[in-house]
PDB file of N, CA and C in Angstrom:
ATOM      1  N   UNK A   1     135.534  98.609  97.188  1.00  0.00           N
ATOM      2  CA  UNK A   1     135.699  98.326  95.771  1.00  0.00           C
ATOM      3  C   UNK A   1     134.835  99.296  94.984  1.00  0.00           C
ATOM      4  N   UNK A   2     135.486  99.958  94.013  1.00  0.00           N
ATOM      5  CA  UNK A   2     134.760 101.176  93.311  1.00  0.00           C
ATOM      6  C   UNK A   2     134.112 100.479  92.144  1.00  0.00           C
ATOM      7  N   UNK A   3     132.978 101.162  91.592  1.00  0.00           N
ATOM      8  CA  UNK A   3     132.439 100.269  90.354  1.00  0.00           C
ATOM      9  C   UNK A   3     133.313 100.333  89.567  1.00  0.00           C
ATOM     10  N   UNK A   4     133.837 101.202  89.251  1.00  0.00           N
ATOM     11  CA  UNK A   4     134.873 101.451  88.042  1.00  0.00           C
ATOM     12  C   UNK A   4     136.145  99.948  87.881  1.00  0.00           C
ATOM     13  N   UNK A   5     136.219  99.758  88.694  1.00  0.00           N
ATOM     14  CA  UNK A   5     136.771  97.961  88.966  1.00  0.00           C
ATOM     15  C   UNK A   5     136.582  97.126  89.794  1.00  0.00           C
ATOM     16  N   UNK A   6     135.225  96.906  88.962  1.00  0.00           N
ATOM     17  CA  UNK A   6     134.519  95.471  90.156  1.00  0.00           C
ATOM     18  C   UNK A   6     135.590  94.168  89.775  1.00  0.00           C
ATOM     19  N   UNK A   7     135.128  93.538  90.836  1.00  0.00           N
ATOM     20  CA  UNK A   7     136.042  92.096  91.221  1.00  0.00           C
ATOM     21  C   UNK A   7     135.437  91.231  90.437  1.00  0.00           C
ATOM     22  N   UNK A   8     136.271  90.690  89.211  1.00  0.00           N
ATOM     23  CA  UNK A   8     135.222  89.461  88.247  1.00  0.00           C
ATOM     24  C   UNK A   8     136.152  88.530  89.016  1.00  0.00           C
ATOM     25  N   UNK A   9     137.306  87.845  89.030  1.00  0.00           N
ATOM     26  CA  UNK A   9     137.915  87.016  88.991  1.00  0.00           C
ATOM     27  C   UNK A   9     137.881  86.093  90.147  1.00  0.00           C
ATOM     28  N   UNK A  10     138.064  84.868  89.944  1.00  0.00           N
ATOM     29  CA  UNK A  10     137.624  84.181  91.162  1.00  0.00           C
ATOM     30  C   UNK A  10     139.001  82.949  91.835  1.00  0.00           C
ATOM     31  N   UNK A  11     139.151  82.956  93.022  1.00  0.00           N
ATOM     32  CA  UNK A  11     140.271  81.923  93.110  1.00  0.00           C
ATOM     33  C   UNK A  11     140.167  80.785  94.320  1.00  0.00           C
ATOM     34  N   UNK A  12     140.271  79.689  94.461  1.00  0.00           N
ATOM     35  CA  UNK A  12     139.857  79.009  95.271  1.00  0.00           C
ATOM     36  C   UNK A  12     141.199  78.530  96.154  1.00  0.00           C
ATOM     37  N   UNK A  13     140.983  78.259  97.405  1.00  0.00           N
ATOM     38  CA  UNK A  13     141.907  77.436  97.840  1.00  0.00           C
ATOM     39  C   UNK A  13     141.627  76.817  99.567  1.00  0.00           C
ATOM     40  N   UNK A  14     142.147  75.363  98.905  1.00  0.00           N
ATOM     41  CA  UNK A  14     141.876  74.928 100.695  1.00  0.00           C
ATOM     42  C   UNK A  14     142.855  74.635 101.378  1.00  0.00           C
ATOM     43  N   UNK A  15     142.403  75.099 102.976  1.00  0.00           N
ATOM     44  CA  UNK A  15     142.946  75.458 104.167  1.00  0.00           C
ATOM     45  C   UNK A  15     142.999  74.399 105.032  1.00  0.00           C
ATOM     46  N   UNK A  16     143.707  74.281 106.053  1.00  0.00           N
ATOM     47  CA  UNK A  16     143.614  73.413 107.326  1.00  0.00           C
ATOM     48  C   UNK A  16     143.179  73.936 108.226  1.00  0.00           C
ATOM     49  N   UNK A  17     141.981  73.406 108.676  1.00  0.00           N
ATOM     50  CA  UNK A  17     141.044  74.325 109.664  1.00  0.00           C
ATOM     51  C   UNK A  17     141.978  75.264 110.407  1.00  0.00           C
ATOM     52  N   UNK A  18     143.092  74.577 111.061  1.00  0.00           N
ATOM     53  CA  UNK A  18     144.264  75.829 111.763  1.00  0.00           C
ATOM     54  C   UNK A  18     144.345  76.845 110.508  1.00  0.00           C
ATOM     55  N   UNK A  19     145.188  76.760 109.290  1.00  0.00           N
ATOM     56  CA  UNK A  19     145.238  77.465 108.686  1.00  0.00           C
ATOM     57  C   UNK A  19     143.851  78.891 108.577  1.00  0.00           C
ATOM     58  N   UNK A  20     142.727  78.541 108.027  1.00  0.00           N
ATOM     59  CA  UNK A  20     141.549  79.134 108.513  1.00  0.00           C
ATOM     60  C   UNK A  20     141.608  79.934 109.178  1.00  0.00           C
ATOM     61  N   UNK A  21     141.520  79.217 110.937  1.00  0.00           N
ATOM     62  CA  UNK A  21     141.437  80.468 111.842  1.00  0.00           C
ATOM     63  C   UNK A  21     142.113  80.813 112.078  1.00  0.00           C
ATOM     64  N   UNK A  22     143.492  80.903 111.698  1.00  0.00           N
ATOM     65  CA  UNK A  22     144.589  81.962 111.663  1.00  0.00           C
ATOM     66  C   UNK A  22     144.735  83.108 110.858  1.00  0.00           C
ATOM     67  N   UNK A  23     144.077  82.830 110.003  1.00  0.00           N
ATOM     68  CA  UNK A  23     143.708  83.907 109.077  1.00  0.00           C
ATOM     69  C   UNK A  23     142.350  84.764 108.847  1.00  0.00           C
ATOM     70  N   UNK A  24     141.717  83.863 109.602  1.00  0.00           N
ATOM     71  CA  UNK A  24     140.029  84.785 109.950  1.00  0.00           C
ATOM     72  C   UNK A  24     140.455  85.485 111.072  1.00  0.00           C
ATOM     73  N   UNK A  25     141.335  85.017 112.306  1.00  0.00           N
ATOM     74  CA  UNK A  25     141.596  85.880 113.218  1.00  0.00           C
ATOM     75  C   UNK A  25     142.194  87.179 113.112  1.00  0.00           C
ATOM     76  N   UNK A  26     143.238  87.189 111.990  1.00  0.00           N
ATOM     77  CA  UNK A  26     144.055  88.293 111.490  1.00  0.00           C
ATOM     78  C   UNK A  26     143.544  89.456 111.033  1.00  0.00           C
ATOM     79  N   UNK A  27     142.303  88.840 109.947  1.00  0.00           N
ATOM     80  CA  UNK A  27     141.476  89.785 109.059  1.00  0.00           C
ATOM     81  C   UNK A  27     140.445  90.179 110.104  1.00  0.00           C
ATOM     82  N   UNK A  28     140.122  89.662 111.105  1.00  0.00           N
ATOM     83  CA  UNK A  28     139.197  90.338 112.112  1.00  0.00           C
ATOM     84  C   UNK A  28     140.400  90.886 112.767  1.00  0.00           C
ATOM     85  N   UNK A  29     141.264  90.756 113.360  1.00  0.00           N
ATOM     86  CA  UNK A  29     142.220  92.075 113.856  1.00  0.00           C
ATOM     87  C   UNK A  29     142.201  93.300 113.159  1.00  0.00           C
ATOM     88  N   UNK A  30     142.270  93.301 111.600  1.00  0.00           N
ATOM     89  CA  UNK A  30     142.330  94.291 111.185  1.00  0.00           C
ATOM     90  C   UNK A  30     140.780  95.077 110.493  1.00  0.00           C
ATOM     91  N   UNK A  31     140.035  94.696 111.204  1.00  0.00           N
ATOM     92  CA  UNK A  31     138.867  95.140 110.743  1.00  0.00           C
ATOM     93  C   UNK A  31     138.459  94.600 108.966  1.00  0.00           C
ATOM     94  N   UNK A  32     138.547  93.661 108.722  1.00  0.00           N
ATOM     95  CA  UNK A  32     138.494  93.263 107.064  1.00  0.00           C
ATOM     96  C   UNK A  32     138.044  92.317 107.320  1.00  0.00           C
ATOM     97  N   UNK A  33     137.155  92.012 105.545  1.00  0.00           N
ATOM     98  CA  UNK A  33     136.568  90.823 105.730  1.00  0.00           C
ATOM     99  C   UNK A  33     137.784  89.487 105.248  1.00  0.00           C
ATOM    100  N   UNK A  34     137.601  88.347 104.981  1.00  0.00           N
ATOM    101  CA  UNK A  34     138.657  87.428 104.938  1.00  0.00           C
ATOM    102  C   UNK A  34     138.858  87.409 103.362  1.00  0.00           C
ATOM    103  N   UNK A  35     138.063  87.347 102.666  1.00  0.00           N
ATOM    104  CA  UNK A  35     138.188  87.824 100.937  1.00  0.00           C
ATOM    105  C   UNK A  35     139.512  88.883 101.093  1.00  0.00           C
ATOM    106  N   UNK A  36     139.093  90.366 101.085  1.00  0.00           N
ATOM    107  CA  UNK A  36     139.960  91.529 101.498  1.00  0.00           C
ATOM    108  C   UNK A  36     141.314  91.229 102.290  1.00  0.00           C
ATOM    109  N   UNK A  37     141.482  90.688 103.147  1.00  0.00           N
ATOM    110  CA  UNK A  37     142.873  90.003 103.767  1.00  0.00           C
ATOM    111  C   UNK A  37     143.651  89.186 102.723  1.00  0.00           C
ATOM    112  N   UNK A  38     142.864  88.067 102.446  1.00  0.00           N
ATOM    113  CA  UNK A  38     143.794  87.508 102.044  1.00  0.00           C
ATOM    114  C   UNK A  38     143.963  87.735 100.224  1.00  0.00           C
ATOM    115  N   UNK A  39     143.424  88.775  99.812  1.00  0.00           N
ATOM    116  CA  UNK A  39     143.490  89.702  98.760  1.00  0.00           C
ATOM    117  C   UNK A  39     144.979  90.302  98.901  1.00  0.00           C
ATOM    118  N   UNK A  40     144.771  91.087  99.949  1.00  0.00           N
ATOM    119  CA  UNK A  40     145.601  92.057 100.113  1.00  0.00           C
ATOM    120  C   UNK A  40     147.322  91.437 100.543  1.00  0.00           C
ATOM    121  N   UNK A  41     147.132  90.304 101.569  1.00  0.00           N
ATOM    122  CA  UNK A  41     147.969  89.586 101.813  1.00  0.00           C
ATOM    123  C   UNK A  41     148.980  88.963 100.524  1.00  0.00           C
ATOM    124  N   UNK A  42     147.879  88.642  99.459  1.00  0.00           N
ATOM    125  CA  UNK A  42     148.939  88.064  98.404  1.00  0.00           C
ATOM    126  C   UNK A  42     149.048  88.967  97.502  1.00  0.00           C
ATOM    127  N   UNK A  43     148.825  90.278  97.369  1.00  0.00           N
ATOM    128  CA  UNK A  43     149.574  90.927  96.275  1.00  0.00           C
ATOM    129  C   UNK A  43     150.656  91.534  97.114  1.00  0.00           C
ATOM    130  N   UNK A  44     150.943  91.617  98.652  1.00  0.00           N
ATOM    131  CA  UNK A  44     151.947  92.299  99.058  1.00  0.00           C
ATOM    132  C   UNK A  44     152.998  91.155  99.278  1.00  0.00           C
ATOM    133  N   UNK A  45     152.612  89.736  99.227  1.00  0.00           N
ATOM    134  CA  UNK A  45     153.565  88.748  98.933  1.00  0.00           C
ATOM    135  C   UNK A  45     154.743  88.833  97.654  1.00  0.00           C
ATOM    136  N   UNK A  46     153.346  88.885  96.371  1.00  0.00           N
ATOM    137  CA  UNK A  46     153.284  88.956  95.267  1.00  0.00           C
ATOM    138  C   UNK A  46     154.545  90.055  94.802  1.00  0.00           C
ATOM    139  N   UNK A  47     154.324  91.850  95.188  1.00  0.00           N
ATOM    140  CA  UNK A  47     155.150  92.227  95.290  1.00  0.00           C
ATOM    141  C   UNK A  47     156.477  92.202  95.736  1.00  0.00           C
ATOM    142  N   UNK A  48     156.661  91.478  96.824  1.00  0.00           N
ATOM    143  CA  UNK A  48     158.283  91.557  97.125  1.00  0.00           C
ATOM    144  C   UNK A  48     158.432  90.333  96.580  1.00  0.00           C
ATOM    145  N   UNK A  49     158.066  89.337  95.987  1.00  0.00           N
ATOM    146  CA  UNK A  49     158.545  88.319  95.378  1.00  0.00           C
ATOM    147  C   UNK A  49     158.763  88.956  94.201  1.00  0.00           C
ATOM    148  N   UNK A  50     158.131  89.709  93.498  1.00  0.00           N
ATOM    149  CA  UNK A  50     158.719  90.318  92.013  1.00  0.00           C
ATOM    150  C   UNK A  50     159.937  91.110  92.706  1.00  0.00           C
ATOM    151  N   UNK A  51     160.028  91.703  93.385  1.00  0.00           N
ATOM    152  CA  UNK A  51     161.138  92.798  93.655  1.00  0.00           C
ATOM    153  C   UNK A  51     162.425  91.920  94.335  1.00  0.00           C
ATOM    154  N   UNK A  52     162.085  90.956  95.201  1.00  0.00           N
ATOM    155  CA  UNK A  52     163.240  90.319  95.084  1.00  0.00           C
ATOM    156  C   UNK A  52     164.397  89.763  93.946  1.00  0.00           C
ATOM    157  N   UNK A  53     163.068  89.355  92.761  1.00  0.00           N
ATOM    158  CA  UNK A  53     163.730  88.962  91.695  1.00  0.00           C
ATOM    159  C   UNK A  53     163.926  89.979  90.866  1.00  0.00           C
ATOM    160  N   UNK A  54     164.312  91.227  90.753  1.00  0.00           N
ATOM    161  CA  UNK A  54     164.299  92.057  89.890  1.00  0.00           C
ATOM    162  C   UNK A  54     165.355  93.061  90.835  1.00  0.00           C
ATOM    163  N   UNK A  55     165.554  92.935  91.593  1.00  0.00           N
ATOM    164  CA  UNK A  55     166.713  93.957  92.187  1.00  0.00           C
ATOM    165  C   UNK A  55     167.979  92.912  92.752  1.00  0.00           C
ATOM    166  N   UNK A  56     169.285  93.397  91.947  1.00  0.00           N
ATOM    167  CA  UNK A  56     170.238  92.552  92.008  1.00  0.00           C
ATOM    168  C   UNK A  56     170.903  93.224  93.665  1.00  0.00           C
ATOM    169  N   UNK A  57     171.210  92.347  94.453  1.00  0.00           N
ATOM    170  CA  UNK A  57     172.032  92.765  95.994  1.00  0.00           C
ATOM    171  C   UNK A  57     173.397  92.174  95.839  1.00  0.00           C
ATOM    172  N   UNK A  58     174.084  92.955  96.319  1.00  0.00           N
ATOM    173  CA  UNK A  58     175.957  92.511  95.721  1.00  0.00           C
ATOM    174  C   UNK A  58     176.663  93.137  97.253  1.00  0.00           C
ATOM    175  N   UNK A  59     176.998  92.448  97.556  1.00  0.00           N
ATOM    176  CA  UNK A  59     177.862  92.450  98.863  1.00  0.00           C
ATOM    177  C   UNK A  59     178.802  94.198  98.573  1.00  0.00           C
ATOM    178  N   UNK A  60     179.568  94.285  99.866  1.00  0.00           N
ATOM    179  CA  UNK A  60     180.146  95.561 100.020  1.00  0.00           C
ATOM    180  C   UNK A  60     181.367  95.386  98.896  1.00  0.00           C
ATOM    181  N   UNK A  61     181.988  93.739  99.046  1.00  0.00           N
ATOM    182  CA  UNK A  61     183.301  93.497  98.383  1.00  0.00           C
ATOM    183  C   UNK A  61     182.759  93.361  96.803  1.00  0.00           C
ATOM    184  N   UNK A  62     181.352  93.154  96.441  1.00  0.00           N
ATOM    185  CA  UNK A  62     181.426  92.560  95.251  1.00  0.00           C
ATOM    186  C   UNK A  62     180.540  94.104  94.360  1.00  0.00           C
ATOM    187  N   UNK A  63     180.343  95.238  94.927  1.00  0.00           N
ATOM    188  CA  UNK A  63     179.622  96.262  94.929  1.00  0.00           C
ATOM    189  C   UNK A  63     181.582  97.021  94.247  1.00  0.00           C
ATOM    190  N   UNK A  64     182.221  96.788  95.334  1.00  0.00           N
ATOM    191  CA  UNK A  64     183.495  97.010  95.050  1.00  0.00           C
ATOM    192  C   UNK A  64     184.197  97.352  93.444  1.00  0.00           C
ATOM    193  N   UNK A  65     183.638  95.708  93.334  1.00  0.00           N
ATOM    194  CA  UNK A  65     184.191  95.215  92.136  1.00  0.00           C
ATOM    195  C   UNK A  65     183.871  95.415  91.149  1.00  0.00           C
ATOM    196  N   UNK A  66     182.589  95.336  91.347  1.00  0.00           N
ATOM    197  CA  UNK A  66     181.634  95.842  90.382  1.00  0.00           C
ATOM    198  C   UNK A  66     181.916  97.588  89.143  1.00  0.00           C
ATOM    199  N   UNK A  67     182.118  98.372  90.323  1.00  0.00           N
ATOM    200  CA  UNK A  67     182.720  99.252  90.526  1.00  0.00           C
ATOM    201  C   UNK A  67     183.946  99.547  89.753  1.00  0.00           C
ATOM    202  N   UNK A  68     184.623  98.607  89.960  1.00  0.00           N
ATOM    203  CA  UNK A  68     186.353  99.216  89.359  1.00  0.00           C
ATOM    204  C   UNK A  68     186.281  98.340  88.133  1.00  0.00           C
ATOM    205  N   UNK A  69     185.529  97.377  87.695  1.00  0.00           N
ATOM    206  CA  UNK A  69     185.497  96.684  86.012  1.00  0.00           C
ATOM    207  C   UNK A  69     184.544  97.990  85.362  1.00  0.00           C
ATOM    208  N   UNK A  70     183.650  98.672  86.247  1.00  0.00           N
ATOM    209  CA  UNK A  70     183.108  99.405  84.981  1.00  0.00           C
ATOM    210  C   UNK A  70     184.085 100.740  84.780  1.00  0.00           C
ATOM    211  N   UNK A  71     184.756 101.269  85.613  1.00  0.00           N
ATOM    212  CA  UNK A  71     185.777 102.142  85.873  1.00  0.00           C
ATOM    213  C   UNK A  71     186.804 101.847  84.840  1.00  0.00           C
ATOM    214  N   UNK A  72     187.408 100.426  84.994  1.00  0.00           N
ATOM    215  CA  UNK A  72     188.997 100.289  84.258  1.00  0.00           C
ATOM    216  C   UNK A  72     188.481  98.636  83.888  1.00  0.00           C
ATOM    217  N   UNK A  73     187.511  98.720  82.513  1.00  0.00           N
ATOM    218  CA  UNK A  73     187.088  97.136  81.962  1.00  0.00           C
ATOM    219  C   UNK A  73     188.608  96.335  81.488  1.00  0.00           C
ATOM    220  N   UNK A  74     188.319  94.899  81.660  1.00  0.00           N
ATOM    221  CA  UNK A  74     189.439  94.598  80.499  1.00  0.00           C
ATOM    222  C   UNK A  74     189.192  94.581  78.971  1.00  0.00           C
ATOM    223  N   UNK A  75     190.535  94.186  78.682  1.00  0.00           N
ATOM    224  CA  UNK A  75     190.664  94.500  77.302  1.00  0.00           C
ATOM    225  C   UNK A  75     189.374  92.914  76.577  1.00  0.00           C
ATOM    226  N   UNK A  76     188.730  93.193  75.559  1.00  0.00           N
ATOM    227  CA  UNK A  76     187.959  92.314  75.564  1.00  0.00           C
ATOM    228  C   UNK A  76     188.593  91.314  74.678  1.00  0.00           C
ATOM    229  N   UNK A  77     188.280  89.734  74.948  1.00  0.00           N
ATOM    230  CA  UNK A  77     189.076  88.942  74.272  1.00  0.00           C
ATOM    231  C   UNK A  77     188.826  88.846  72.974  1.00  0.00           C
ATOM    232  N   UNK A  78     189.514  87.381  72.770  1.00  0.00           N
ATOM    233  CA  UNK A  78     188.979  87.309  71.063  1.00  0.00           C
ATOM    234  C   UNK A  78     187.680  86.720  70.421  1.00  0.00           C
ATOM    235  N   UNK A  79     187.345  85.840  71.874  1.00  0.00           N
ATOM    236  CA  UNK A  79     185.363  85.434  71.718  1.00  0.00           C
ATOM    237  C   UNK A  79     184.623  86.913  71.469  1.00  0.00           C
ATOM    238  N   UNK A  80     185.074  87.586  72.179  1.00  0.00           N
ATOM    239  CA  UNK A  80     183.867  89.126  72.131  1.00  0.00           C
ATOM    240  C   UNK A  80     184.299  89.646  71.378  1.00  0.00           C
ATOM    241  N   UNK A  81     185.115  90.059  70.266  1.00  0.00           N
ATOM    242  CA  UNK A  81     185.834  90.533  69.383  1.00  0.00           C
ATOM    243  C   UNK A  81     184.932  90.146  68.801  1.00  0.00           C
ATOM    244  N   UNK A  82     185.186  88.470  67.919  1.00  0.00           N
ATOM    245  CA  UNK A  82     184.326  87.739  67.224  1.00  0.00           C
ATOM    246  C   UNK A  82     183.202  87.869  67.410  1.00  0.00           C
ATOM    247  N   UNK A  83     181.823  87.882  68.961  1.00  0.00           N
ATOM    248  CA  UNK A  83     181.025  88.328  68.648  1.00  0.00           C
ATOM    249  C   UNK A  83     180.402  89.607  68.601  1.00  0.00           C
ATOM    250  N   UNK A  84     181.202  90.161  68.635  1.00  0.00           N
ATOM    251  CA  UNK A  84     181.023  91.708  67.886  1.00  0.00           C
ATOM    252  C   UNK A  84     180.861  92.009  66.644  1.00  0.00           C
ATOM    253  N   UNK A  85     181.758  90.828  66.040  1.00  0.00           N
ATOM    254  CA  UNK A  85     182.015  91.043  64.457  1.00  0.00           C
ATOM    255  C   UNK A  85     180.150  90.300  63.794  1.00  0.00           C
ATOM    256  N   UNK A  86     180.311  89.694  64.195  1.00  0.00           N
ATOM    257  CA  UNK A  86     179.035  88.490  64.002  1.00  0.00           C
ATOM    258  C   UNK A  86     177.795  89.225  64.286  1.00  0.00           C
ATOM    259  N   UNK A  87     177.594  90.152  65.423  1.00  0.00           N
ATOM    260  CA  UNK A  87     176.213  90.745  65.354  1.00  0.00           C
ATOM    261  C   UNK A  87     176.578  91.983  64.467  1.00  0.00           C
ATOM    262  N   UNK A  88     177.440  92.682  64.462  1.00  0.00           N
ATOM    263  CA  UNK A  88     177.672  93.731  63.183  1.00  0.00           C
ATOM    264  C   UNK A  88     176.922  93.012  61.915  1.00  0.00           C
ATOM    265  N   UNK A  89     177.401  92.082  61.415  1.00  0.00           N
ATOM    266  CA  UNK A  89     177.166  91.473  60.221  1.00  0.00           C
ATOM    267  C   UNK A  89     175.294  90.793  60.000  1.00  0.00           C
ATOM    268  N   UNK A  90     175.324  90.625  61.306  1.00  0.00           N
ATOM    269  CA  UNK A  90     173.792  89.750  61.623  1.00  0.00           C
ATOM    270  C   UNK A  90     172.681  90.783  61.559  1.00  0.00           C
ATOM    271  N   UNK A  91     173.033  92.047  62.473  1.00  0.00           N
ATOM    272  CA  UNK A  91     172.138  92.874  63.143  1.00  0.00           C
ATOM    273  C   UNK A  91     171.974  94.290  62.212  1.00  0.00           C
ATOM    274  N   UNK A  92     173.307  94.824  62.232  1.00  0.00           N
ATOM    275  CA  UNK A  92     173.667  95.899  62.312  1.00  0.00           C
ATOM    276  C   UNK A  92     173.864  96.353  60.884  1.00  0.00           C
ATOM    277  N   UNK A  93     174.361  95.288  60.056  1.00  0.00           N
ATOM    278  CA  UNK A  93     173.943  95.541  58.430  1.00  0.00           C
ATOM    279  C   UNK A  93     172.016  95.192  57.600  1.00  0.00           C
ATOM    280  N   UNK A  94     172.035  94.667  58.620  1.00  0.00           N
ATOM    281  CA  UNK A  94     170.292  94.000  57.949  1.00  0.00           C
ATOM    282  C   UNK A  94     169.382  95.385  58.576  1.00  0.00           C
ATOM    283  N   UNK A  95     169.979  96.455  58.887  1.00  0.00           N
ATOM    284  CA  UNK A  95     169.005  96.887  59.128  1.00  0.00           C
ATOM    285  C   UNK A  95     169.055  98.073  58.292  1.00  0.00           C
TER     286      UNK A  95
END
């Protein structure tokens, strides 16, 4: 940890003694102390839980599809017509 960003923040949490030494064992596998593990452990959680939710996955058939509506859209109905007309008038003149 560099001075330039020391560690203020503090977080607590309790374990089941199993829990514990499953995770003191780990962070001594990897040469770290158990702070540092399980630091490191939850921002790389942390990360693919944001990235799961932020990257859309669409099958081969629906990648497909995807595909040929932005290629050849339909014609848009008369709800999107209307709200077209409605944010013109809302948005697009008030400004």
């Amino acid at each position: 940890m560099t001075k330039e960003n020391p560690r203020t923040s503090r977080i607590e949490a309790r374990l089941t003694k199993d829990a514990l030494a499953i995770v003191k064992r780990a962070a001594e596998m990897e040469g770290r102390t158990l702070s540092d593990f399980i630091v490191a452990a939850a921002q790389e959680a942390a990360r693919r839980t944001i990235e799961d939710h932020q990257v859309i996955r669409l099958s081969a058939e629906d990648q497909a599809r995807f595909v040929d509506m932005l290629l050849a859209p339909p014609e848009p109905t008369d709800a999107l017509k209307r709200a077209r007309k409605a944010h013109e008038a809302l948005i697009l003149k008030a400004q």
